[in-house]
N, C-alpha and C. Protein backbone atom coordinates (compact mmCIF):
# COMPACT_ATOMS: atom_id res chain seq x y z
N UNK A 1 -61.47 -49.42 -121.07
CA UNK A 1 -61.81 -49.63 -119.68
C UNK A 1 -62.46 -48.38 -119.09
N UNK A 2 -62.27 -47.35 -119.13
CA UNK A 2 -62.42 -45.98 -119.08
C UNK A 2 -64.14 -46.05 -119.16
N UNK A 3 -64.32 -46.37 -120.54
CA UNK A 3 -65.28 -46.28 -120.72
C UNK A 3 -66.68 -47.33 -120.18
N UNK A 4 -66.36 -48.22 -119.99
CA UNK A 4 -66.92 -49.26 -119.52
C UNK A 4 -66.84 -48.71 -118.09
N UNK A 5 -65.84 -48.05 -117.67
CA UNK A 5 -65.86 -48.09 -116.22
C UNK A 5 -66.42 -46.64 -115.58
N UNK A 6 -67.26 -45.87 -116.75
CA UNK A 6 -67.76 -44.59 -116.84
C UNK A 6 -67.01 -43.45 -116.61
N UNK A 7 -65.83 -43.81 -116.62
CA UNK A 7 -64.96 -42.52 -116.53
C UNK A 7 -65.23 -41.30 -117.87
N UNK A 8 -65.20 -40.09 -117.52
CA UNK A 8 -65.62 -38.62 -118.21
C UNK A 8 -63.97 -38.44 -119.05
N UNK A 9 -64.10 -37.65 -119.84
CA UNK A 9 -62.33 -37.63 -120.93
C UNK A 9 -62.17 -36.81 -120.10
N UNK A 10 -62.80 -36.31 -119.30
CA UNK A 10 -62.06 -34.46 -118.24
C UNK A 10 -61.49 -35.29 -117.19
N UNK A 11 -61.79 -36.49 -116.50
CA UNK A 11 -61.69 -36.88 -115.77
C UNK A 11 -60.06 -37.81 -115.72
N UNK A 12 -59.45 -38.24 -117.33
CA UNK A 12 -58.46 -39.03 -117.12
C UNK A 12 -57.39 -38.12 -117.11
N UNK A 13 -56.40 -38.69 -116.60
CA UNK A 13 -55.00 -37.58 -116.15
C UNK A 13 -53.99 -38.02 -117.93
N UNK A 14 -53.65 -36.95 -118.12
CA UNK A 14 -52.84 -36.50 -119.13
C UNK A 14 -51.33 -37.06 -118.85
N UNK A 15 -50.80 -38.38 -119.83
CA UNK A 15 -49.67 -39.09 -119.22
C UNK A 15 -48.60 -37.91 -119.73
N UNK A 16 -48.84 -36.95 -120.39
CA UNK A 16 -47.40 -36.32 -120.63
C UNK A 16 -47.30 -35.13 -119.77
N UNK A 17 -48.14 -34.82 -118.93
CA UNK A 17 -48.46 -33.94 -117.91
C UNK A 17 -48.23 -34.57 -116.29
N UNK A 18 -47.95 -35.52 -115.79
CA UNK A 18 -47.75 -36.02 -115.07
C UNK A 18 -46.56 -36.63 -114.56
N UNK A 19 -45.93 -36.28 -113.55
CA UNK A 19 -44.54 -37.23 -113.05
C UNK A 19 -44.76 -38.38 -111.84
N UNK A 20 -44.56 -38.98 -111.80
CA UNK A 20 -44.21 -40.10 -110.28
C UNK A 20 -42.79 -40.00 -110.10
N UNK A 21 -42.60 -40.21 -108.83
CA UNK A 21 -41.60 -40.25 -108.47
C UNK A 21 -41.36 -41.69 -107.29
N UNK A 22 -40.47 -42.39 -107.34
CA UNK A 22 -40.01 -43.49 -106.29
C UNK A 22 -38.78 -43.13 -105.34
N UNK A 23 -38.96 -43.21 -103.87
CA UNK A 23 -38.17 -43.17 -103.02
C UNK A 23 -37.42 -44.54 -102.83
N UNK A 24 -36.04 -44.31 -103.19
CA UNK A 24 -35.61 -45.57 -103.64
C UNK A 24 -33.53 -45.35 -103.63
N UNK A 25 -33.06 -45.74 -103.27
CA UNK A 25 -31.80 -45.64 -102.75
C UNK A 25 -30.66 -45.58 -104.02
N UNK A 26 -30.43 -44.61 -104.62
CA UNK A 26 -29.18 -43.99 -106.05
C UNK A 26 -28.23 -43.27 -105.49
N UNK A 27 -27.64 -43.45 -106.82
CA UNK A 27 -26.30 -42.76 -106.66
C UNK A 27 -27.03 -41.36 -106.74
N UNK A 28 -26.65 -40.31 -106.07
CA UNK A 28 -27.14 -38.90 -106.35
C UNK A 28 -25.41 -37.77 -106.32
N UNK A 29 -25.28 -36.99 -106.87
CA UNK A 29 -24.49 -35.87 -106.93
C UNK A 29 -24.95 -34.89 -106.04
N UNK A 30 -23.48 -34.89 -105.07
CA UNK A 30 -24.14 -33.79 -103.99
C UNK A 30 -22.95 -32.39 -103.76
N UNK A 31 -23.65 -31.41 -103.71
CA UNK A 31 -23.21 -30.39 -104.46
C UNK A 31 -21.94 -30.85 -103.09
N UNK A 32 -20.15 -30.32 -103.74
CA UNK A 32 -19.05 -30.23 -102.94
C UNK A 32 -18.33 -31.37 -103.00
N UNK A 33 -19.26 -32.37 -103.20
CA UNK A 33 -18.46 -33.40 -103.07
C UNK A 33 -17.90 -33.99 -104.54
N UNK A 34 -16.67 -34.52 -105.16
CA UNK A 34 -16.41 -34.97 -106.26
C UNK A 34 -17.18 -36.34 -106.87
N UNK A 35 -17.48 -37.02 -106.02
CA UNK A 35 -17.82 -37.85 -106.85
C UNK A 35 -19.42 -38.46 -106.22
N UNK A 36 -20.23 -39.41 -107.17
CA UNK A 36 -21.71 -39.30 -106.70
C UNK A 36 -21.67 -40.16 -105.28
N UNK A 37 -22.89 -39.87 -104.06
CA UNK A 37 -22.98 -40.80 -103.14
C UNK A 37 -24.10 -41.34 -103.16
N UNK A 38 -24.00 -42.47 -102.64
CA UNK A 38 -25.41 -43.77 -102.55
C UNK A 38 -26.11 -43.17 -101.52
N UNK A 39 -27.84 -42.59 -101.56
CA UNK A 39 -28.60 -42.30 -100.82
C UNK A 39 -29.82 -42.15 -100.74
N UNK A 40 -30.39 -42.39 -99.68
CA UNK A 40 -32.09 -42.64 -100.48
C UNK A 40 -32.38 -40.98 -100.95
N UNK A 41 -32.92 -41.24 -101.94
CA UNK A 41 -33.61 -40.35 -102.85
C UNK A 41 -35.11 -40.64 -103.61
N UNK A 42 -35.51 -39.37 -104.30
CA UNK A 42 -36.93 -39.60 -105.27
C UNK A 42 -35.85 -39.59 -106.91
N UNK A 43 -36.71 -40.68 -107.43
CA UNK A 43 -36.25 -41.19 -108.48
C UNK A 43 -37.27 -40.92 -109.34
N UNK A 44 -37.38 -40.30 -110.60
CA UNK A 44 -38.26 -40.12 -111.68
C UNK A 44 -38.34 -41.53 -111.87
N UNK A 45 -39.88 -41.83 -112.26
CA UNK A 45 -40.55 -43.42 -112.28
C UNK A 45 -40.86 -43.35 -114.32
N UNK A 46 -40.97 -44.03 -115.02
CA UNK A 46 -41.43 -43.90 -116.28
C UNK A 46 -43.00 -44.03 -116.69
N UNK A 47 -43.48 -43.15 -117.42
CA UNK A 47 -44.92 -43.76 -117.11
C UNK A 47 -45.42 -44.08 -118.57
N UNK A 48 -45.61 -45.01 -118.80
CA UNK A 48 -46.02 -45.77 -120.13
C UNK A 48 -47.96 -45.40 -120.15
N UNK A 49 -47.96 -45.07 -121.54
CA UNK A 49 -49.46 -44.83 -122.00
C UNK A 49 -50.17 -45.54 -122.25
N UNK A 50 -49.25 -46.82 -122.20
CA UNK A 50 -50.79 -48.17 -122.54
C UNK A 50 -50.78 -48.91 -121.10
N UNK A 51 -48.76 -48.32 -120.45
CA UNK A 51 -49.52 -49.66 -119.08
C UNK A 51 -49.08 -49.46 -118.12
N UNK A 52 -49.20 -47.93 -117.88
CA UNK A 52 -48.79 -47.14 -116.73
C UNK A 52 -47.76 -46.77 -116.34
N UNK A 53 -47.45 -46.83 -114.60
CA UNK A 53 -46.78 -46.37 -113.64
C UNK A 53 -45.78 -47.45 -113.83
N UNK A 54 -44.30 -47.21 -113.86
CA UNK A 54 -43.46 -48.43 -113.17
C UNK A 54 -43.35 -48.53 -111.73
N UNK A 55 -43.84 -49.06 -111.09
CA UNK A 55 -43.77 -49.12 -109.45
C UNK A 55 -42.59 -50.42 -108.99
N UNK A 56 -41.16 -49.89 -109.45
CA UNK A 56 -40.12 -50.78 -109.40
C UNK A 56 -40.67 -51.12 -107.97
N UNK A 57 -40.95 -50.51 -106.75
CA UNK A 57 -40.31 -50.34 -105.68
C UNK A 57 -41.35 -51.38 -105.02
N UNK A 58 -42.20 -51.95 -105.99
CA UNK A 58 -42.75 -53.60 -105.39
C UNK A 58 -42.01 -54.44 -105.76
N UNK A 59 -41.39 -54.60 -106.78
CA UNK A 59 -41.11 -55.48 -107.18
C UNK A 59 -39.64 -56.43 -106.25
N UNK A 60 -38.72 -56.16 -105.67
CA UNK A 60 -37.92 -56.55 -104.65
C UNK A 60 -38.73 -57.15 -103.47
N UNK A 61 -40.48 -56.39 -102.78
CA UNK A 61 -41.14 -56.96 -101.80
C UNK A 61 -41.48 -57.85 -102.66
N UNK A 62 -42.13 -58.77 -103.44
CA UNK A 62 -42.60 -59.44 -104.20
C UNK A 62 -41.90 -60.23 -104.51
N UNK A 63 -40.74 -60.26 -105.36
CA UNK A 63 -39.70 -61.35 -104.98
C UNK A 63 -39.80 -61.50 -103.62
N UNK A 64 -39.34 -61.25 -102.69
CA UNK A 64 -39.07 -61.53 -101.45
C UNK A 64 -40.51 -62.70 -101.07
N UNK A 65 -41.16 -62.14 -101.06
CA UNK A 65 -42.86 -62.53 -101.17
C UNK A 65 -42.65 -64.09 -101.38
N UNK A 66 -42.77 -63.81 -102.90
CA UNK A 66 -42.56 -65.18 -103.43
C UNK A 66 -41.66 -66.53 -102.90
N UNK A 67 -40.68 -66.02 -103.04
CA UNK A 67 -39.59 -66.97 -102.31
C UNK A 67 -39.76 -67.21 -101.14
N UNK A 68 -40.19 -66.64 -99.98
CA UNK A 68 -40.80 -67.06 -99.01
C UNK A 68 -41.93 -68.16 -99.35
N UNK A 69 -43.16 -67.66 -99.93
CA UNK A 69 -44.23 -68.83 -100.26
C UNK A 69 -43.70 -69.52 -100.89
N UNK A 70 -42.77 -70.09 -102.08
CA UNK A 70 -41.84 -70.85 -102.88
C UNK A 70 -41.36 -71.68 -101.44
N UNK A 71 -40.48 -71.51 -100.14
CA UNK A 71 -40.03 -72.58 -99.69
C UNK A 71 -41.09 -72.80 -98.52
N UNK A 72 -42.72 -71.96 -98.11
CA UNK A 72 -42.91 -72.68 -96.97
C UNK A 72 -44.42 -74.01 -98.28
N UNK A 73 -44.30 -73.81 -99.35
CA UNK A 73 -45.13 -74.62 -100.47
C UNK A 73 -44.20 -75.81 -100.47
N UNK A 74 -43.15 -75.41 -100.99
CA UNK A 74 -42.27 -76.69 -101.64
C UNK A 74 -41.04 -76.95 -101.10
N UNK A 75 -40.75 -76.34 -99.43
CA UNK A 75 -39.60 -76.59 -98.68
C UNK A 75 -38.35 -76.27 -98.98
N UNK A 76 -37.31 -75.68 -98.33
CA UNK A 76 -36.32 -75.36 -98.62
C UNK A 76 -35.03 -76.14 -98.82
């Protein structure tokens, strides 16, 4: 695709050089306290070399999405 899509090899980003991160609600360890608390936080995202970014943090709007168009299509 790259290539077809004229992208330069200087130009593509290096997947083992790169982090994402998702703001997204975990258990986190907070210094003092014994045990972990639930809070929004940045979450290391995984990034796959053939098929990218995981962008969990559509996937809950999207369900939601769906099931909405699911009952105003075929009624609840």
């Amino acid at each position: 695709m790259a290539q077809k899509e004229g992208y330069k090899k200087e130009e593509l980003l290096d997947v083992d050089k790169i982090r994402f991160y998702i703001a997204e609600e975990a258990l986190v360890k907070i210094d003092g306290l014994s045990k972990k608390t639930r809070c929004n936080t940045l979450v290391l995202a995984d990034v796959d070399k053939v098929y990218g970014i995981e962008a969990r943090s559509f996937d809950k709007t999207i369900e939601v999405m769906n099931r909405i168009q699911d009952e105003i299509i075929w009624g609840g």
